[in-house]
Protein backbone atom coordinates (compact mmCIF):
# COMPACT_ATOMS: atom_id res chain seq x y z
CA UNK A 1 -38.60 63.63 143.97
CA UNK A 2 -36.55 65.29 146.73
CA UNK A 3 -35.54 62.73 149.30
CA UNK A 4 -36.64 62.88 152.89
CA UNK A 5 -33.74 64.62 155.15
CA UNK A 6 -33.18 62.95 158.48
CA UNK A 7 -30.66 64.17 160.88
CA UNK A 8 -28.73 62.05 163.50
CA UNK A 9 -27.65 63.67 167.02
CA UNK A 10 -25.36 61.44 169.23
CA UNK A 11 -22.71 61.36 170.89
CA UNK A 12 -21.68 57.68 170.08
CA UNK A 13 -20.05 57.79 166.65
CA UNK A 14 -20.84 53.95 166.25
CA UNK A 15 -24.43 54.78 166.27
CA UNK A 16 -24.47 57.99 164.23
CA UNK A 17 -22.21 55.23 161.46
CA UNK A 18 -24.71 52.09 161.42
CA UNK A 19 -28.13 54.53 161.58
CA UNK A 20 -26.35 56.94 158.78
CA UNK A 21 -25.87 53.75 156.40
CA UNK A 22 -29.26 52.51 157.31
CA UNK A 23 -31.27 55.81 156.07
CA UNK A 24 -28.97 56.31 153.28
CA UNK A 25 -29.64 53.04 151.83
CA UNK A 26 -33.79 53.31 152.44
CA UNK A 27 -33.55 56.71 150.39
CA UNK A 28 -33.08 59.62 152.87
CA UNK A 29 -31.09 62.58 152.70
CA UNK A 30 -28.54 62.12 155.93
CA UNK A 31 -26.64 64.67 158.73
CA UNK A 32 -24.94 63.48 161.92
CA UNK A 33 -24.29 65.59 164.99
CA UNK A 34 -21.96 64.39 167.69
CA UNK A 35 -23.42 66.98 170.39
CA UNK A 36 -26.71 68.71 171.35
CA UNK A 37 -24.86 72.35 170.16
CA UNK A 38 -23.98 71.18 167.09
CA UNK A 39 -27.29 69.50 166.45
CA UNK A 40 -28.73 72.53 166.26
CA UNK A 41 -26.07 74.21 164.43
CA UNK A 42 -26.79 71.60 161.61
CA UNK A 43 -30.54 72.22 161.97
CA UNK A 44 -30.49 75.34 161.08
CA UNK A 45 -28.63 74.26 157.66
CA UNK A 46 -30.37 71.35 157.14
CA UNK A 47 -33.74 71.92 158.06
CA UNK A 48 -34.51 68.44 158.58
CA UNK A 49 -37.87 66.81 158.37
CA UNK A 50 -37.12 64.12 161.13
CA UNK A 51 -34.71 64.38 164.11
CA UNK A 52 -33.17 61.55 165.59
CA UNK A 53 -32.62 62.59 169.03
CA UNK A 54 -30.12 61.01 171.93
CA UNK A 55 -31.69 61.61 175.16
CA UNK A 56 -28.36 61.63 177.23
CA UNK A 57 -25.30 63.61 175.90
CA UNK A 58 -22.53 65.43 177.57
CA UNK A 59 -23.65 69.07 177.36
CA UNK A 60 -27.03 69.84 176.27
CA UNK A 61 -29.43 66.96 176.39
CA UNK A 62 -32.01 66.08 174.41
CA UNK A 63 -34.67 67.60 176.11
CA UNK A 64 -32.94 70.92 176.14
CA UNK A 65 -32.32 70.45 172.27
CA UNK A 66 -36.47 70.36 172.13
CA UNK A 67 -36.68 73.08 173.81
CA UNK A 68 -34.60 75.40 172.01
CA UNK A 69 -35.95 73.92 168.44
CA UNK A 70 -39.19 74.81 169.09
CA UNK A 71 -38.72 78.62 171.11
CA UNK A 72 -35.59 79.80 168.99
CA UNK A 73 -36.08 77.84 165.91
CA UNK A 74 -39.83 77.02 165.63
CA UNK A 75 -38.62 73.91 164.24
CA UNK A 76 -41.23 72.08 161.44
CA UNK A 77 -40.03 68.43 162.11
CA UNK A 78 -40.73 65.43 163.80
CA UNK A 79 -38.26 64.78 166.81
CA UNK A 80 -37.82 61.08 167.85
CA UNK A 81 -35.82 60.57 170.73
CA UNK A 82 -33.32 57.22 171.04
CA UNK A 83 -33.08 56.46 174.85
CA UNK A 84 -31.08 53.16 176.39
CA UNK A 85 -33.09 50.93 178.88
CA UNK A 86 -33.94 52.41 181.65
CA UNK A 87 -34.54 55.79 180.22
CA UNK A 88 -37.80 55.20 179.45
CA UNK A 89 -39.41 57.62 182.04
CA UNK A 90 -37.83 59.92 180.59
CA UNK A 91 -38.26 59.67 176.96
CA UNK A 92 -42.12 59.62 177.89
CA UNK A 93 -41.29 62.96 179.40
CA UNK A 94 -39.87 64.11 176.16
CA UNK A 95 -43.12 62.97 174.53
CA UNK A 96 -45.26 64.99 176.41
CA UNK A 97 -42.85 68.04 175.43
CA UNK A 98 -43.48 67.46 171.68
CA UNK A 99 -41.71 64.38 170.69
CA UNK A 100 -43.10 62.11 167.76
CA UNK A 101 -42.01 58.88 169.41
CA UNK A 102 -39.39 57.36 171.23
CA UNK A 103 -37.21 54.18 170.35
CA UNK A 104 -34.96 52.14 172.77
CA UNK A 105 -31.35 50.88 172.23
CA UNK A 106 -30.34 48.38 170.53
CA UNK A 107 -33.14 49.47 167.44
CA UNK A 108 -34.95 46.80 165.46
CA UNK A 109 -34.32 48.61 161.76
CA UNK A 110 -37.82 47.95 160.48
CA UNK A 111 -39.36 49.56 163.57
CA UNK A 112 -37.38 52.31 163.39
CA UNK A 113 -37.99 52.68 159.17
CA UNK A 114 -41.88 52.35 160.05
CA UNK A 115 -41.73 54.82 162.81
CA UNK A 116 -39.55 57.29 160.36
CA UNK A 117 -41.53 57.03 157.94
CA UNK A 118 -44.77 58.06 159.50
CA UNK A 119 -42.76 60.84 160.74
CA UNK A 120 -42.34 61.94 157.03
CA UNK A 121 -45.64 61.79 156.08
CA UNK A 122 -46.86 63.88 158.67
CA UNK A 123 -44.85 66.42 158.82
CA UNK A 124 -45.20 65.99 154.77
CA UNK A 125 -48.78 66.43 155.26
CA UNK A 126 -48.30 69.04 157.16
CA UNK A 127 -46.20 71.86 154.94
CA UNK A 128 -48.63 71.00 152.20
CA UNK A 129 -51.49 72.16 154.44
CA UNK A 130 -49.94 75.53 155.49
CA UNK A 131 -48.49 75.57 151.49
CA UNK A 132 -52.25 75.25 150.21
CA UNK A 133 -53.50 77.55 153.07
CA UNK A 134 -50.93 79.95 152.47
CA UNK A 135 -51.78 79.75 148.63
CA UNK A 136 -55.26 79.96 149.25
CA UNK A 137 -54.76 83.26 151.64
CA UNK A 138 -52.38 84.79 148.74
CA UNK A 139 -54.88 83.78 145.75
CA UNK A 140 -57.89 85.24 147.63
CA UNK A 141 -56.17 88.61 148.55
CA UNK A 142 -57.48 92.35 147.28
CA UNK A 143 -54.27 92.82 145.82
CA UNK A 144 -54.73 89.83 143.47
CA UNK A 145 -57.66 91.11 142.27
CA UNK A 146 -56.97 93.15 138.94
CA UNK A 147 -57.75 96.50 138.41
CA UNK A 148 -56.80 99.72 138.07
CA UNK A 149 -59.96 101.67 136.92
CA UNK A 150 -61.60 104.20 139.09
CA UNK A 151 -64.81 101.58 139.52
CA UNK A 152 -62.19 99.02 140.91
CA UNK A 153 -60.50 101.12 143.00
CA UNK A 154 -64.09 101.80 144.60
CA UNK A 155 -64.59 98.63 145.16
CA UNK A 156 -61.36 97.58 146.50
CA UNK A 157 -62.80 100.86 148.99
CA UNK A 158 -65.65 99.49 149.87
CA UNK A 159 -64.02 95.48 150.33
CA UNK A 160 -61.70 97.30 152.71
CA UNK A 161 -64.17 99.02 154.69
CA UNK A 162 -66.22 95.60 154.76
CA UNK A 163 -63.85 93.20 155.82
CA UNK A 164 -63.52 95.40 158.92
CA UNK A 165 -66.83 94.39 160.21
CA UNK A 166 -68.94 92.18 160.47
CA UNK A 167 -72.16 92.72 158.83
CA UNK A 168 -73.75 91.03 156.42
CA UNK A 169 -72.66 91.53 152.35
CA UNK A 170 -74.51 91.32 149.33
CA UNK A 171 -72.34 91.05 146.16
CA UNK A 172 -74.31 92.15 142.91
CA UNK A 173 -73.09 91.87 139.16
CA UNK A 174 -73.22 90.05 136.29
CA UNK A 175 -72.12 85.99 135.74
CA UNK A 176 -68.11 85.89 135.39
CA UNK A 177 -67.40 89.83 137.18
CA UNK A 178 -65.47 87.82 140.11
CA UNK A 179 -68.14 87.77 143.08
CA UNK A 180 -67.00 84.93 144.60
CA UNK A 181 -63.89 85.98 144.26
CA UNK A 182 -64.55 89.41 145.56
CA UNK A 183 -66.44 87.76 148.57
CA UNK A 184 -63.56 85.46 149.56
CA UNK A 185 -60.99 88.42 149.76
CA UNK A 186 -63.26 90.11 152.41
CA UNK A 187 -63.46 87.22 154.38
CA UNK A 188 -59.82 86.21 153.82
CA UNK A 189 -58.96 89.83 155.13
CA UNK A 190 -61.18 90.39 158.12
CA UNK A 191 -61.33 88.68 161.80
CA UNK A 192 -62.59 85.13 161.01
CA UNK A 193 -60.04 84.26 158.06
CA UNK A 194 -58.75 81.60 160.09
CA UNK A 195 -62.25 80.07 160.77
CA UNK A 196 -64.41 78.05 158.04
CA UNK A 197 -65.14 79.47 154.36
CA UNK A 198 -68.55 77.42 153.13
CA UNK A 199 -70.04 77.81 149.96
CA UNK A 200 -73.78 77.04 149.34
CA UNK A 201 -74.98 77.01 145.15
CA UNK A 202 -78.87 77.94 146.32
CA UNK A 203 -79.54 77.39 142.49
CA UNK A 204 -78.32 73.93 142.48
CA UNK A 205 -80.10 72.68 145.85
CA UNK A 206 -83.43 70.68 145.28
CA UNK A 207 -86.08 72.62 146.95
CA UNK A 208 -87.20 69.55 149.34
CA UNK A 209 -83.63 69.71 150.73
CA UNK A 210 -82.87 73.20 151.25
CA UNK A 211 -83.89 73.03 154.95
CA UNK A 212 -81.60 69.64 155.30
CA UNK A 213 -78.78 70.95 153.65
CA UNK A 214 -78.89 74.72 155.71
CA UNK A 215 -79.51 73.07 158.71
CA UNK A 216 -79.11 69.33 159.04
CA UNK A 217 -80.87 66.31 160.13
CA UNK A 218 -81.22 63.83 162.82
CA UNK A 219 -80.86 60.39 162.22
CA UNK A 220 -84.35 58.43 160.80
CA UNK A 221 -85.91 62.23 160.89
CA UNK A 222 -86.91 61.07 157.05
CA UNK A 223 -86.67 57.93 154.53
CA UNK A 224 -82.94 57.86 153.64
CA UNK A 225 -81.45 60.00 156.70
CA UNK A 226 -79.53 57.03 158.16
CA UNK A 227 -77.04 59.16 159.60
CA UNK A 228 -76.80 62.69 161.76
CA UNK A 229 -75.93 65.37 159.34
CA UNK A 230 -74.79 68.43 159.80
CA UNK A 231 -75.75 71.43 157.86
CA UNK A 232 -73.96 74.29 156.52
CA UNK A 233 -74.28 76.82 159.12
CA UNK A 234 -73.00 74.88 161.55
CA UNK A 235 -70.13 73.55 159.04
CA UNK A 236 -69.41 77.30 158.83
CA UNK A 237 -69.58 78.20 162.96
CA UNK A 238 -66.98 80.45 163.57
CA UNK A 239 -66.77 82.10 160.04
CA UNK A 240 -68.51 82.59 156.90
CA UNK A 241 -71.30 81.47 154.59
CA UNK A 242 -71.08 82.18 151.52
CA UNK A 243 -74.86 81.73 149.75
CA UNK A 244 -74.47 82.05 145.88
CA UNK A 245 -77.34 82.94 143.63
CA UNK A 246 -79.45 83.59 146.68
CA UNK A 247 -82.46 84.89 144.19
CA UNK A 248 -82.86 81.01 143.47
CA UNK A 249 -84.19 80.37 146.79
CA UNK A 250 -87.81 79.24 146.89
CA UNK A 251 -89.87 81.72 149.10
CA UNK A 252 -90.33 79.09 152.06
CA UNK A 253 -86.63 78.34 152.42
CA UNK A 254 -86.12 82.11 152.44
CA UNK A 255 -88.37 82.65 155.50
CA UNK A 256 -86.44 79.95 157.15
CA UNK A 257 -83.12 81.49 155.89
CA UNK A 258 -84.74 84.81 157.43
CA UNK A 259 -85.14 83.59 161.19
CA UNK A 260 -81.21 82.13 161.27
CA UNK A 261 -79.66 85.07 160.43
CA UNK A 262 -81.67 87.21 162.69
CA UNK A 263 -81.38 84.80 165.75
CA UNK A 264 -78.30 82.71 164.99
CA UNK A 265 -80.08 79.63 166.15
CA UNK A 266 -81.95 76.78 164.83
CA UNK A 267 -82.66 73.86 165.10
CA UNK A 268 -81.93 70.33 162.78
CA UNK A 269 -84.48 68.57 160.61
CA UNK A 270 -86.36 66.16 163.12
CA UNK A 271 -84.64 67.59 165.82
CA UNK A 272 -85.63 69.50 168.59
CA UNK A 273 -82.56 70.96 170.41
CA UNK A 274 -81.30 74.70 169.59
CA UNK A 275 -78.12 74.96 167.86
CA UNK A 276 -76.54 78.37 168.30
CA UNK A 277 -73.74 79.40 165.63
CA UNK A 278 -71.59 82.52 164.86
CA UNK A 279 -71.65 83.02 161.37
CA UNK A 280 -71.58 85.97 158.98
CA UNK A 281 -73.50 85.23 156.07
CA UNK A 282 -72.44 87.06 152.68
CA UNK A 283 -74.78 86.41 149.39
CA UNK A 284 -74.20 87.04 145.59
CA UNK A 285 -76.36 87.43 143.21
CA UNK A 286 -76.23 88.32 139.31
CA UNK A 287 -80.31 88.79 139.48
CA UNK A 288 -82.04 92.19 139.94
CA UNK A 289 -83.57 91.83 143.82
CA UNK A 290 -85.07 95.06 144.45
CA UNK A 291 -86.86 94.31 141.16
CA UNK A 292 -87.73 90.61 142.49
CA UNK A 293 -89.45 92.43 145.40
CA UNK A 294 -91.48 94.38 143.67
CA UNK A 295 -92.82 90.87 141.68
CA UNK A 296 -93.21 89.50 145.01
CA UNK A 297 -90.26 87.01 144.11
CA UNK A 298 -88.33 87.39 146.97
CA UNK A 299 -89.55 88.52 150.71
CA UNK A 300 -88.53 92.11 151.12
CA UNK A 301 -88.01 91.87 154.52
CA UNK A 302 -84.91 89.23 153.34
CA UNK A 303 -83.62 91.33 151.31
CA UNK A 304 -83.17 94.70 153.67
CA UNK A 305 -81.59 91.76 156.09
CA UNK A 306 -79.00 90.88 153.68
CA UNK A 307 -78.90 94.09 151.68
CA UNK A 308 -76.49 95.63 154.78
CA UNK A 309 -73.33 96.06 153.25
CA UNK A 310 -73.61 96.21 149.63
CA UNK A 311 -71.66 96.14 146.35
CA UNK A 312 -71.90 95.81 142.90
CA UNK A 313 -69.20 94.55 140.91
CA UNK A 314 -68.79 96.29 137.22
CA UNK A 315 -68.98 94.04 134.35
CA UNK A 316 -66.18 94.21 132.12
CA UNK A 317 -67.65 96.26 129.40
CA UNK A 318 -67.89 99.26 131.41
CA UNK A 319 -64.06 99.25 132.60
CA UNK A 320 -62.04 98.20 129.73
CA UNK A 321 -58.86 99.94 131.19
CA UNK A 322 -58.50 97.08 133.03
CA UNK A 323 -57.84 94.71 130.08
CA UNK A 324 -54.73 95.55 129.68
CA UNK A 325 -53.61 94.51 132.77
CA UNK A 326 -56.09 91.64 133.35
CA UNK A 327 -54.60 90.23 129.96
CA UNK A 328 -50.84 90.19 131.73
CA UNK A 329 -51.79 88.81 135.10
CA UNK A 330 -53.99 85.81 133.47
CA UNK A 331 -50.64 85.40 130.92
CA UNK A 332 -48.22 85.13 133.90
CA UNK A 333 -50.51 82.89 135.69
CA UNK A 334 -51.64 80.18 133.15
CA UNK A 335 -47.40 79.91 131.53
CA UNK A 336 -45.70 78.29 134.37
CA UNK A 337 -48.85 75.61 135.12
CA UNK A 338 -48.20 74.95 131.41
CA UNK A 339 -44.40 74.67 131.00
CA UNK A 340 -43.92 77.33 128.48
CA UNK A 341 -42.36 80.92 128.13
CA UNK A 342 -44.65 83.72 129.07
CA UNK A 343 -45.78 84.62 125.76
CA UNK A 344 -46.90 88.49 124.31
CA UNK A 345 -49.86 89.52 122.51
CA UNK A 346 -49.82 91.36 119.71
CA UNK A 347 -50.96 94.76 119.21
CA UNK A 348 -53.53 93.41 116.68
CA UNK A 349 -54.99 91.11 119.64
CA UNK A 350 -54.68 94.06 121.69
CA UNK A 351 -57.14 95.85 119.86
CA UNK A 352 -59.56 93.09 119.54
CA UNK A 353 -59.86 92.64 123.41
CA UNK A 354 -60.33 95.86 123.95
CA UNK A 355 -63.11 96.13 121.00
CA UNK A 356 -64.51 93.12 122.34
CA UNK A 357 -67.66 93.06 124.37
CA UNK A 358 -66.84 90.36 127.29
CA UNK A 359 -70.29 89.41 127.85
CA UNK A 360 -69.07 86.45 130.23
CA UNK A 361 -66.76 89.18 131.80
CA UNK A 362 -64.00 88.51 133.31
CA UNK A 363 -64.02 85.00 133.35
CA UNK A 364 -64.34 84.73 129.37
CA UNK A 365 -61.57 86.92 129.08
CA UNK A 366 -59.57 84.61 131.61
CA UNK A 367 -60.66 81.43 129.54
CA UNK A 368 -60.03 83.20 126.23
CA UNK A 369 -55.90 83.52 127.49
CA UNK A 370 -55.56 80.12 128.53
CA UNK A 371 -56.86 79.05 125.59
CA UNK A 372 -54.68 81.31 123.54
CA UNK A 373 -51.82 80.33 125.46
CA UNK A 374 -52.27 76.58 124.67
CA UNK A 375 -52.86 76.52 121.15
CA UNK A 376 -50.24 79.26 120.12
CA UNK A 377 -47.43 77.71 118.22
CA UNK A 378 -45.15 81.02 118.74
CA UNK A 379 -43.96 83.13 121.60
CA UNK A 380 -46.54 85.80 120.35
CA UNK A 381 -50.50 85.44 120.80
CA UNK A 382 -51.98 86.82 116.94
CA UNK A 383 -55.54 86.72 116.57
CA UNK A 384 -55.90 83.42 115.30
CA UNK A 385 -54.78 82.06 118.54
CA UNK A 386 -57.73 83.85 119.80
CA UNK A 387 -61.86 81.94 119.98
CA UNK A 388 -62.84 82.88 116.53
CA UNK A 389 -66.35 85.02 118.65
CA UNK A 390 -63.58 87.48 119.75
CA UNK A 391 -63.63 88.80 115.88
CA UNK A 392 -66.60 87.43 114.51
CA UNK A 393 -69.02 88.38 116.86
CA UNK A 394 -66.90 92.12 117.52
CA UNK A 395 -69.53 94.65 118.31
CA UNK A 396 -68.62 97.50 115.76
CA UNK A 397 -69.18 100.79 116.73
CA UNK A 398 -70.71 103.45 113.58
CA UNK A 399 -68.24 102.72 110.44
CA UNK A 400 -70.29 104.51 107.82
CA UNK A 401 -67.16 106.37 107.23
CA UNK A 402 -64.85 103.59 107.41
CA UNK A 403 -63.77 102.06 102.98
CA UNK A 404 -65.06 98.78 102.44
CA UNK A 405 -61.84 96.93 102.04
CA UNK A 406 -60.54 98.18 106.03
CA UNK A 407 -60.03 95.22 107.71
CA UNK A 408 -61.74 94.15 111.02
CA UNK A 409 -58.64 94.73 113.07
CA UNK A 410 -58.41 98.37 111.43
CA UNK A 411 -61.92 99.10 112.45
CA UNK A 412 -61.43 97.49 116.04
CA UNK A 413 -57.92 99.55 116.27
CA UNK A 414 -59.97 102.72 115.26
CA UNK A 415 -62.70 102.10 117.45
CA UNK A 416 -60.53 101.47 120.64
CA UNK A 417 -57.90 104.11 120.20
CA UNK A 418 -59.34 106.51 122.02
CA UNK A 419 -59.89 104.12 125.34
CA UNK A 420 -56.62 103.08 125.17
CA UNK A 421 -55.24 106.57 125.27
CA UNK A 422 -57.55 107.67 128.04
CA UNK A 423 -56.00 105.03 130.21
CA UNK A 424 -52.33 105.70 129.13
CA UNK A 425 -53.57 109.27 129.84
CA UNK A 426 -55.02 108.42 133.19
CA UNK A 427 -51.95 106.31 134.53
CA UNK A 428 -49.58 108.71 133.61
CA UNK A 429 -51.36 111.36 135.45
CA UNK A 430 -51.92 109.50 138.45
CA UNK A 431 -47.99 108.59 138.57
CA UNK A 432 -47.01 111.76 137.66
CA UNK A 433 -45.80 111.39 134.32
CA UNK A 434 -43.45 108.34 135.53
CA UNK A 435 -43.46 106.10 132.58
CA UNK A 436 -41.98 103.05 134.18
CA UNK A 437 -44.65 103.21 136.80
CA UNK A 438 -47.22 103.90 133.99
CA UNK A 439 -46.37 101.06 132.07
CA UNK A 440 -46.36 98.76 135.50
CA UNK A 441 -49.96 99.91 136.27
CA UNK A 442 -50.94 99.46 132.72
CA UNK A 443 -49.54 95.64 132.47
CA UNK A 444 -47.04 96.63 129.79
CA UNK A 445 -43.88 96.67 129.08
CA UNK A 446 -42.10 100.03 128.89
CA UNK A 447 -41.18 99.12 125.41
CA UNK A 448 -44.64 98.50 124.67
CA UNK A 449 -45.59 102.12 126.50
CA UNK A 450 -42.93 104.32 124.60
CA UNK A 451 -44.42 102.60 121.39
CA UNK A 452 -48.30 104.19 121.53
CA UNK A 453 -46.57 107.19 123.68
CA UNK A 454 -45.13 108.02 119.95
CA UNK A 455 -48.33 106.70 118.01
CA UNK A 456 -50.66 108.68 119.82
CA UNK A 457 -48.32 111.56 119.96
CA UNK A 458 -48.44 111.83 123.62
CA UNK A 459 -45.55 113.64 125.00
């Protein structure tokens, strides 16, 4: 564990000694500065998470130190300022410009170790919120969704175009295509990516507590509401709602879902006041709606109110370029989490993926790397690293001319080398016979490309 770094500006080298042994001794990484200019000078090396801080100094002050850390420097610490008695007007000044907290000469050592160390945590605290929100924004980005086929790049179109408004989105497709995923990118990219992302299961909400759980409750409004609740369009005020498997909604709660969305207002269970909220509301679903309709399953007038912006998301089996590729980004994500070498897959794996009939999608296919990667005993994935369903339950195309004795990678190699030369085919067209670039939009290596460039005899 890295330890804390503290860093010590004053001019009285007797203090910048005793406060130096101090923090070294309680496990922090130490500087000392014997002037306001070369405080910052050392800042910038250092990048301290706590800043002990003289209030008077010949030169620039302590004050003027604040003020230049956080214009110039948009320093990420906490500053505490040392003042002498008498000075104490002015370190609550200081305070009011930004400082953590202020401590008076002579120091009692476990105040100022308490008062340091809360420093720490917070600012601590603080990186690892903009790390996770920064990891989050990067995770949930258009670019991070794989894909190169022509149905991808349609729908990476048609995210685009969505993210840039705000109307409502319905996200069709199959279990495991990457709705969610798909529906978090648009919000991540448009206007109100700063402001709430809520997620509602409508399959997993007991039907006496959809209205509770949308909208909220007053206190005593039923047996066990002890408590004011609030619901999930007002957790997501300012941003999105994000209603999964909204075909699972009982007919009543979908009239009530109806009226929100048209007037934005509502009001909690038992209560009578009207809560207004600004939310765009984007649903998934991997059930046929238009169909529902027709069976009277779901209010029609619902779904022409969601159905605004629409998209369906391909299922796996009808893009299988994008294997290839999908295969490398799920390798290079799951090694490092692990602690191993990126591994490679063989060509004989190769050809059972792409043979394969994903009927989870994309999300088999992601579960069926990591669990390659973890039980492989080699830096190369063969098939019996792979869920024994990837061969046994291979969906074989005609074979009546195929001997007996061909193995079931021979027929899946057979039956999947046409694909994979369409898409070799396809990216080197599209990047103008530039193999390197090929190979990068395949997920391959060039080594890897130059191979089936000479066993498909494509020049």
């Amino acid at each position: 564990m890295k330890k804390p770094k503290v860093l010590i500006v004053d001019d009285e080298a007797n203090i910048r000694s005793i406060l130096s042994a101090l923090l070294t001794k309680n496990g922090y990484q130490v500087e000392v500065a014997d002037s306001g200019e070369s405080g910052l000078d050392v800042y910038a090396q250092f990048m301290p998470v706590v800043l002990l801080l003289d209030l008077k100094m010949p030169g620039i002050d302590g004050i003027k130190v604040m003020e230049i850390l956080d214009k110039q420097l948009k320093a990420d610490c906490k500053v505490i300022i040392m003042t002498a008695h008498g000075e104490v007007r002015s370190a609550v000044e200081a305070m009011k410009k930004g400082a953590f907290d202020y401590l008076q000469k002579p120091f009692d050592n476990d105040e100022l170790l308490a008062v340091i160390s809360r420093a720490v945590e917070m600012v601590t605290l603080k990186r690892r919120v903009k790390q996770l929100e920064e990891q989050l924004e990067e995770t949930y980005r258009s670019e991070n969704i794989v894909g190169v086929s022509d149905k991808m790049k349609s729908t990476f179109a048609l995210m685009s175009k969505f993210a840039a408004t705000d109307g409502t989105v319905l996200v069709c497709g199959e279990s495991g295509t990457g709705k969610e995923l798909i529906v978090r990118a648009i919000h991540q990219a448009s206007k109100r990516k700063s402001g709430p992302f809520v997620v509602v299961n409508c399959g997993a909400i007991p039907s006496n507590l959809i209205e509770s759980e949308f909208f909220g409750h007053e206190a005593g409004s039923f047996t066990d509401a002890k408590n004011l609740r609030k619901g999930k369009f007002e957790d997501a005020d300012g941003g999105t709602l994000f209603l999964d498997e909204i075909g699972e909604l009982t007919l009543e709660a979908q009239v009530k879902l109806l009226r929100i969305i048209e007037e934005g207002t509502f009001s909690r269970v038992g209560g009578n006041k009207s809560i207004a909220v600004d939310v765009r509301v984007m649903a998934a679903t991997n059930q046929d709606l238009s169909t529902m309709v027709q069976e009277k399953k779901f209010r029609e007038d619902l779904y022409w109110r969601l159905n605004v912006l629409s998209l369906s998301v391909c299922p796996l089996r009808e893009r299988k370029e994008d294997i290839l590729l999908l295969v490398e980004h799920f390798l290079e994500r799951y090694s490092t989490p692990l602690g191993i070498e990126q591994p490679v897959v063989s060509d004989e794996v190769l050809d059972l993926l792409m043979a394969y009939d994903w009927p989870g999608n994309v999300r088999e296919l992601q579960n069926c790397i990591y669990s390659a990667i973890t039980v492989t005993s080699s830096s190369t994935i063969e098939p019996d690293d792979l869920p024994k369903r990837i061969s046994l339950d291979l969906k074989q195309p005609d074979v009546s001319g195929v001997a007996m004795d061909t193995s079931l990678a021979e027929i899946a190699a057979q039956a999947t080398a046409k694909a994979e030369q369409e898409a070799i085919n396809k990216a080197l067209s599209e990047t103008g016979g530039n193999r390197e670039k090929a190979a990068e939009m395949l997920g391959i290596g060039r080594k890897t490309l130059y191979r089936k460039l000479r066993q498909y005899g494509i020049e």
